[in-house]
N, C-alpha and C. Protein backbone atom coordinates (compact mmCIF):
# COMPACT_ATOMS: atom_id res chain seq x y z
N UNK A 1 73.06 159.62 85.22
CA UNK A 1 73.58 158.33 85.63
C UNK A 1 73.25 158.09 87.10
N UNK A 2 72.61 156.91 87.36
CA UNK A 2 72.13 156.48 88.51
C UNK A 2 73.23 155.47 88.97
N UNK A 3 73.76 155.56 90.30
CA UNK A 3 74.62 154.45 91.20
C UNK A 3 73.61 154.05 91.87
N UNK A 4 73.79 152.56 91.98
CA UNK A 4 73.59 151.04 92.33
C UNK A 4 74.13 150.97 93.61
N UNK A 5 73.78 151.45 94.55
CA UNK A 5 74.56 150.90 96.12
C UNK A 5 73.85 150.04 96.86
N UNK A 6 72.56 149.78 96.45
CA UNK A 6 72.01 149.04 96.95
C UNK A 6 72.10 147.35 97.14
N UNK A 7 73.02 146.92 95.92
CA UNK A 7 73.80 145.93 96.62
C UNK A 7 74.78 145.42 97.66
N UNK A 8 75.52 146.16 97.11
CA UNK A 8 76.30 146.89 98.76
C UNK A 8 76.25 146.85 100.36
N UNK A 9 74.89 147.67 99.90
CA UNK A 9 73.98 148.15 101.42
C UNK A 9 73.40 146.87 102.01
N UNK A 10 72.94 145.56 100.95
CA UNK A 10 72.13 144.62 101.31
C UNK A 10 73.05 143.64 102.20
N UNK A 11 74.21 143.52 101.55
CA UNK A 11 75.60 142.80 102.79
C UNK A 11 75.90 143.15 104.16
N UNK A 12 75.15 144.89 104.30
CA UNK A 12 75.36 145.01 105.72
C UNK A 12 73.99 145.23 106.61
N UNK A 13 73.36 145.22 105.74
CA UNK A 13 71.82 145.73 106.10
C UNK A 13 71.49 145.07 106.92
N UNK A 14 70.84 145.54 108.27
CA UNK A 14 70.15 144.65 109.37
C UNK A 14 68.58 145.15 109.48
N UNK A 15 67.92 144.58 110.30
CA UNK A 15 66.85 145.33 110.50
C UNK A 15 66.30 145.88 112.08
N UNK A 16 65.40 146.97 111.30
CA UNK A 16 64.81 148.10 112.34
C UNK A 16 63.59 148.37 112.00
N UNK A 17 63.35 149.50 113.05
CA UNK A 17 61.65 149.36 112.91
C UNK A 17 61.63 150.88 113.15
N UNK A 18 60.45 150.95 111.84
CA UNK A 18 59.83 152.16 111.92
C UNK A 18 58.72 152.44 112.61
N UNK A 19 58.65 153.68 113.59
CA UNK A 19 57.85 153.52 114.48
C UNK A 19 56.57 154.57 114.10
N UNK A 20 55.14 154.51 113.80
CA UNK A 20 54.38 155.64 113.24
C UNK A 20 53.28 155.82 114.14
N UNK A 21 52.82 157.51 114.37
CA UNK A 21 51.63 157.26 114.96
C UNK A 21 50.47 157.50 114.27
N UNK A 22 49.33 156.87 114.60
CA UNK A 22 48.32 157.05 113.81
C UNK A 22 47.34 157.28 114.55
N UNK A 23 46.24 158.48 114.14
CA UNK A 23 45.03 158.52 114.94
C UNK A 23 45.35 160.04 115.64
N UNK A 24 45.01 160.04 117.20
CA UNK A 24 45.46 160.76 118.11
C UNK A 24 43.85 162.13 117.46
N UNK A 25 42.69 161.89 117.76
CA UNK A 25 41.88 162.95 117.35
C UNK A 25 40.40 162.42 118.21
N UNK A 26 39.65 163.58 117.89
CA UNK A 26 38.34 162.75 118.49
C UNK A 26 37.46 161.96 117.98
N UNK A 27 36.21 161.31 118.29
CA UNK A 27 35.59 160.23 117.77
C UNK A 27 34.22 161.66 117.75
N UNK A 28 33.45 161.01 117.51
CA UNK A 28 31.96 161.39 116.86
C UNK A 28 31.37 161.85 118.37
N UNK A 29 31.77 161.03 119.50
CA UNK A 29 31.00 161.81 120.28
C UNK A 29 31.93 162.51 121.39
N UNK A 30 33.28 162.76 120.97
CA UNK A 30 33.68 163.90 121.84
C UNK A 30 34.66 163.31 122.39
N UNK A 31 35.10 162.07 122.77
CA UNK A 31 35.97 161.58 123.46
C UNK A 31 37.41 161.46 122.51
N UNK A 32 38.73 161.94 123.34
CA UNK A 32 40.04 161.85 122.50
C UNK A 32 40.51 160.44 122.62
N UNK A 33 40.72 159.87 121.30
CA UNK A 33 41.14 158.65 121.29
C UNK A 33 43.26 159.15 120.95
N UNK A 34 43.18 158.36 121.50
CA UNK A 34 45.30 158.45 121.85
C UNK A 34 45.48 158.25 120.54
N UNK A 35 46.70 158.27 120.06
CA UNK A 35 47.33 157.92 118.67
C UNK A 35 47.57 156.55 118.98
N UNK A 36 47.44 155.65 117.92
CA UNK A 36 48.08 154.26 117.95
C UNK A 36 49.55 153.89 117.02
N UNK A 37 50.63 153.20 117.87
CA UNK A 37 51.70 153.46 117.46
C UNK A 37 51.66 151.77 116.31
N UNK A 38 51.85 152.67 115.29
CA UNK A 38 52.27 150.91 114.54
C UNK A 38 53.60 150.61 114.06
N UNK A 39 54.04 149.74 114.34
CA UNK A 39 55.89 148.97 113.79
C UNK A 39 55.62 148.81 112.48
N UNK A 40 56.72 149.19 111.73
CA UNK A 40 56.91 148.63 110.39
C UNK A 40 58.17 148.20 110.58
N UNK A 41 58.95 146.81 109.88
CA UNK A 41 59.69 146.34 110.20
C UNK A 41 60.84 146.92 108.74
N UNK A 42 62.03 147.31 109.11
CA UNK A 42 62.61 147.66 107.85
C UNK A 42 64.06 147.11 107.62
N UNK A 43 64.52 147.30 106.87
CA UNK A 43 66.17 146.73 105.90
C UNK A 43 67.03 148.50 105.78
N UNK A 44 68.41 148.48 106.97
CA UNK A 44 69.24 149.51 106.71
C UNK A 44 70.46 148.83 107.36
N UNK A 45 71.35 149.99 107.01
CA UNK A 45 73.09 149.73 107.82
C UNK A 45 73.31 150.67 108.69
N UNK A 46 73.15 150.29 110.14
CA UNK A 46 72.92 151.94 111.10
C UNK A 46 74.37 151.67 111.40
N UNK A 47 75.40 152.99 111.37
CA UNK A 47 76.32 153.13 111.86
C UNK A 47 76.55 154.46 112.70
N UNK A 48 77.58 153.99 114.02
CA UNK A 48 77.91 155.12 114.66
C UNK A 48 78.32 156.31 113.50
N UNK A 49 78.30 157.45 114.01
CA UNK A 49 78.79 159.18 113.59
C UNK A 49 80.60 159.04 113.47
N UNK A 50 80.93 159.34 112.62
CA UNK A 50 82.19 159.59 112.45
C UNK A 50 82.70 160.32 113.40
N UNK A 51 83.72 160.83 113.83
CA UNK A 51 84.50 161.92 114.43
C UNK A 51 84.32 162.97 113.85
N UNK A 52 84.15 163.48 112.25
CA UNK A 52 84.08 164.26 111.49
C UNK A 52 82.41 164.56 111.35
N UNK A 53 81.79 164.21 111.80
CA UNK A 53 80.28 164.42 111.63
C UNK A 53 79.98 165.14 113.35
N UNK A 54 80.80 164.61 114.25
CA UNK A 54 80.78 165.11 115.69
C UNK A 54 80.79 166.40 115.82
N UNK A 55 82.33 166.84 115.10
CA UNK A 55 82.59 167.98 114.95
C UNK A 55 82.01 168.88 114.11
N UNK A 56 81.46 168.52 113.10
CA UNK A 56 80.58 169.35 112.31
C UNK A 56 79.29 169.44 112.95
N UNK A 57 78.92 169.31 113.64
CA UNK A 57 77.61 169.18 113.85
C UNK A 57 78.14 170.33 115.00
N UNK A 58 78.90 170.69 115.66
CA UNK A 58 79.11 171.82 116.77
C UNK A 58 78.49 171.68 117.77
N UNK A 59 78.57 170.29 118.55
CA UNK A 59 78.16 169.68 119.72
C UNK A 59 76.31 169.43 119.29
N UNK A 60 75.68 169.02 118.40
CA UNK A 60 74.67 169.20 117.77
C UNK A 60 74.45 167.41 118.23
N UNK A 61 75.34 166.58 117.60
CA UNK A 61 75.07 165.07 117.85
C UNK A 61 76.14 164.52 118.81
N UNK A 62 76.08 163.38 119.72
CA UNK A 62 76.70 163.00 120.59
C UNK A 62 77.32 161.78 119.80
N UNK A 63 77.81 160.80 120.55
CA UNK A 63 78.30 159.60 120.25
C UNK A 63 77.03 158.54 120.44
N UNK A 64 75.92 158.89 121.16
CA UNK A 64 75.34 158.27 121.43
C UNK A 64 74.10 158.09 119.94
N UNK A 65 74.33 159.23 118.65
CA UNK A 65 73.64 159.28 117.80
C UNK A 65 74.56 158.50 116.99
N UNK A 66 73.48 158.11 115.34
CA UNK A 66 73.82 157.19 114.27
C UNK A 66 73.62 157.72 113.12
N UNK A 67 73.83 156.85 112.00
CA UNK A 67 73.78 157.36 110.66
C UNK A 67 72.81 156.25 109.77
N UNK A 68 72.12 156.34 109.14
CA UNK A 68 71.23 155.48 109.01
C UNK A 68 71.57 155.58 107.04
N UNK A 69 71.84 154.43 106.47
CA UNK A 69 71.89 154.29 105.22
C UNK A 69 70.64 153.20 104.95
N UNK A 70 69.58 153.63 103.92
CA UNK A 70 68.76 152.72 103.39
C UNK A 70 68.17 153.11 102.28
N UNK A 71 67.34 152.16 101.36
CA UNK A 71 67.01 152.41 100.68
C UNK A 71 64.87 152.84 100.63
N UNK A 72 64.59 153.13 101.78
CA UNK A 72 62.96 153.56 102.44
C UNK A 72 63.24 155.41 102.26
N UNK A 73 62.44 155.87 101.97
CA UNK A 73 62.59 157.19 102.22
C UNK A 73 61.76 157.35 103.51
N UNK A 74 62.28 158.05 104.40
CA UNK A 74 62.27 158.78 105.40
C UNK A 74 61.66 159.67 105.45
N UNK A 75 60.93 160.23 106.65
CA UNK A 75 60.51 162.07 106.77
C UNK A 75 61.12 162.25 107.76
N UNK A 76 61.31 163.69 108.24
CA UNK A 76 61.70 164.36 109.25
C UNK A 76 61.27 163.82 110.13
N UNK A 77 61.66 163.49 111.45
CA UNK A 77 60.83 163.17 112.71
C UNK A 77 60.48 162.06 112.58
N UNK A 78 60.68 161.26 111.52
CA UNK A 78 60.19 159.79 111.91
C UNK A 78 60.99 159.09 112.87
N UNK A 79 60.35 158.22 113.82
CA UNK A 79 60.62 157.77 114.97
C UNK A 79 61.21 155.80 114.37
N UNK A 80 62.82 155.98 115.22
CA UNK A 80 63.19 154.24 114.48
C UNK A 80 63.71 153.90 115.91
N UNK A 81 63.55 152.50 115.59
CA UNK A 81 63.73 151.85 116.81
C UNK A 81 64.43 150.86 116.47
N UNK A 82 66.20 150.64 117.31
CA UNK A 82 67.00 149.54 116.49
C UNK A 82 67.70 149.49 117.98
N UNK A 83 68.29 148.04 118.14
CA UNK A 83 69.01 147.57 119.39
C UNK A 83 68.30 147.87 120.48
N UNK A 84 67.00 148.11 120.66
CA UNK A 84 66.54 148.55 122.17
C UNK A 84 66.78 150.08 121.88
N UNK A 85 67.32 150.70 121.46
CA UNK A 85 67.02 152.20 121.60
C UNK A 85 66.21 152.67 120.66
N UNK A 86 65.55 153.58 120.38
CA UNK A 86 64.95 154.68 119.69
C UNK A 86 65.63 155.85 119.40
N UNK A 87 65.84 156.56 118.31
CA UNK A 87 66.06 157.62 117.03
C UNK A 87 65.45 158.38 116.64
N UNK A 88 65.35 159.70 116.23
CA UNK A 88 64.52 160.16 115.63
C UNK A 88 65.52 160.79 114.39
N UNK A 89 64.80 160.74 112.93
CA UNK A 89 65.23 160.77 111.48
C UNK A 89 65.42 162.11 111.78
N UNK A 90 66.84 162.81 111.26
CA UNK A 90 66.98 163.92 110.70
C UNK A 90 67.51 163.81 109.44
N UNK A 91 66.67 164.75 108.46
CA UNK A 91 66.89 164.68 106.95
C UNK A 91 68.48 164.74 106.85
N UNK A 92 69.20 163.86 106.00
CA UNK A 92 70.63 163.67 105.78
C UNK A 92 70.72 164.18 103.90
N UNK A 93 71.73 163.96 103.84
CA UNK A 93 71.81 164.34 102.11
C UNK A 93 71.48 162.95 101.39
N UNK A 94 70.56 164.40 100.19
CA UNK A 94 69.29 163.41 99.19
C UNK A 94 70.24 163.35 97.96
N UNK A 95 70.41 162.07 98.00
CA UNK A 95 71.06 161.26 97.13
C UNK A 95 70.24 160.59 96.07
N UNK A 96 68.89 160.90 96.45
CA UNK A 96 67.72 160.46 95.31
C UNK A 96 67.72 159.93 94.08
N UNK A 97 68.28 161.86 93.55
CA UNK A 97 68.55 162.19 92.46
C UNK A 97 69.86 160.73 91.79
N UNK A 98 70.76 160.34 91.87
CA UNK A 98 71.83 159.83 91.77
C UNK A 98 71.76 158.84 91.84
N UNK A 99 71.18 158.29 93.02
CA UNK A 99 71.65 156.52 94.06
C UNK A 99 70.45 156.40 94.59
N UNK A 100 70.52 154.93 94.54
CA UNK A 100 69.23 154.21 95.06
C UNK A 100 69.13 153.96 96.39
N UNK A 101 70.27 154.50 97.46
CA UNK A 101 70.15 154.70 98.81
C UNK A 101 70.50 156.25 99.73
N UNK A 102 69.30 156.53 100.65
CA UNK A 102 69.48 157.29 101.19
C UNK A 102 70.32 157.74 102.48
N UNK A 103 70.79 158.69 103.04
CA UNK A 103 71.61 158.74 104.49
C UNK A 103 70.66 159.34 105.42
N UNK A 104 70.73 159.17 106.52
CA UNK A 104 69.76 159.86 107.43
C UNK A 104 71.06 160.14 108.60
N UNK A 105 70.82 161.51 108.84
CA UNK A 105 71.58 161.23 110.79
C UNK A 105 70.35 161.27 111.60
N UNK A 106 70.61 160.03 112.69
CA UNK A 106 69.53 160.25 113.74
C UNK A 106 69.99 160.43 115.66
N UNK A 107 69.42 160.90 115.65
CA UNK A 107 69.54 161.50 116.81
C UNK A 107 68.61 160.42 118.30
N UNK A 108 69.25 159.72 118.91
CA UNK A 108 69.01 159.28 120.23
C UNK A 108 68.29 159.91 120.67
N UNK A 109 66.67 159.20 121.04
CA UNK A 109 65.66 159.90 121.99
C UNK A 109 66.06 159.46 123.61
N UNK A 110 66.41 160.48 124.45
CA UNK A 110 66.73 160.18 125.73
C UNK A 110 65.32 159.43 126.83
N UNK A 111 66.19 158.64 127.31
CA UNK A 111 65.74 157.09 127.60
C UNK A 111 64.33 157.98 129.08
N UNK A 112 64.75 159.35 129.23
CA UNK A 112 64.17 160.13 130.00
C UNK A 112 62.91 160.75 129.64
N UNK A 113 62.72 160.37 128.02
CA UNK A 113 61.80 161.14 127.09
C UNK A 113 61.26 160.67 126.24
N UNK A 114 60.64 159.27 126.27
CA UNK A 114 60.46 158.53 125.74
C UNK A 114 59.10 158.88 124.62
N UNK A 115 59.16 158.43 123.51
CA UNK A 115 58.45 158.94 122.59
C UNK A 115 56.61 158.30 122.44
C-alpha cells in the first residue's frame, strides 16, 4: 500500500532550486575548463528542524539547518538554494518504498564557504 502525500505537500510547496555542477575536466588540448553550475527550478515544503531532530542529531545540525519534504529524488550532496541561502542534501528517511514524497535534512552551507 502506497500513501498519497503528495497532495498535501502541493498546499505548502514553494519553490527552490537545485543547484548542479557540470563539466569541471579538460578539453582536447589541455586546458581545465571550470564546472558549469546549472539551476533547476523545483516544488518542496522546506521547514525549520524540530527541537527533537536538534537533539538527535548531537549538535550535528544547528537551527540554522532545514528539512526538506518533496516529491524529486535527491542525492547526497546535492546543492539547494531557497530564500537566498544555500543547503546541502543529506539523505533523510526513504519513504520510496510507501509514499510518493521524500524527507531530506539539509544542512546550511556557511555564507564563509560558499559552494
Amino acid at each position: 500500500m502506497r500513501f498519497c502525500f503528495g497532495r498535501i505537500l502541493r498546499k505548502y510547496e514553494r519553490p527552490y532550486t537545485l543547484i548542479r555542477h557540470v563539466g569541471g575536466e579538460y578539453n582536447s588540448v589541455g586546458v581545465y575548463v571550470p564546472p558549469e553550475a546549472i539551476k533547476i527550478s523545483l516544488q518542496g515544503s522546506i521547514q525549520p528542524m524540530g527541537e527533537n531532530l536538534l537533539q538527535e542529531g548531537g549538535g550535528k545540525y544547528t537551527e540554522d539547518d532545514r528539512v526538506l519534504f518533496t516529491r524529486y529524488a535527491h542525492a547526497e550532496g546535492d546543492v539547494v538554494e531557497y530564500d537566498g541561502k544555500q543547503y546541502t542534501i543529506h539523505l533523510g528517511d526513504d519513504w520510496t518504498s510507501y509514499a510518493d514524497v521524500s524527507e531530506y535534512k539539509m544542512k546550511r552551507v556557511s555564507t564563509h564557504d560558499p559552494v
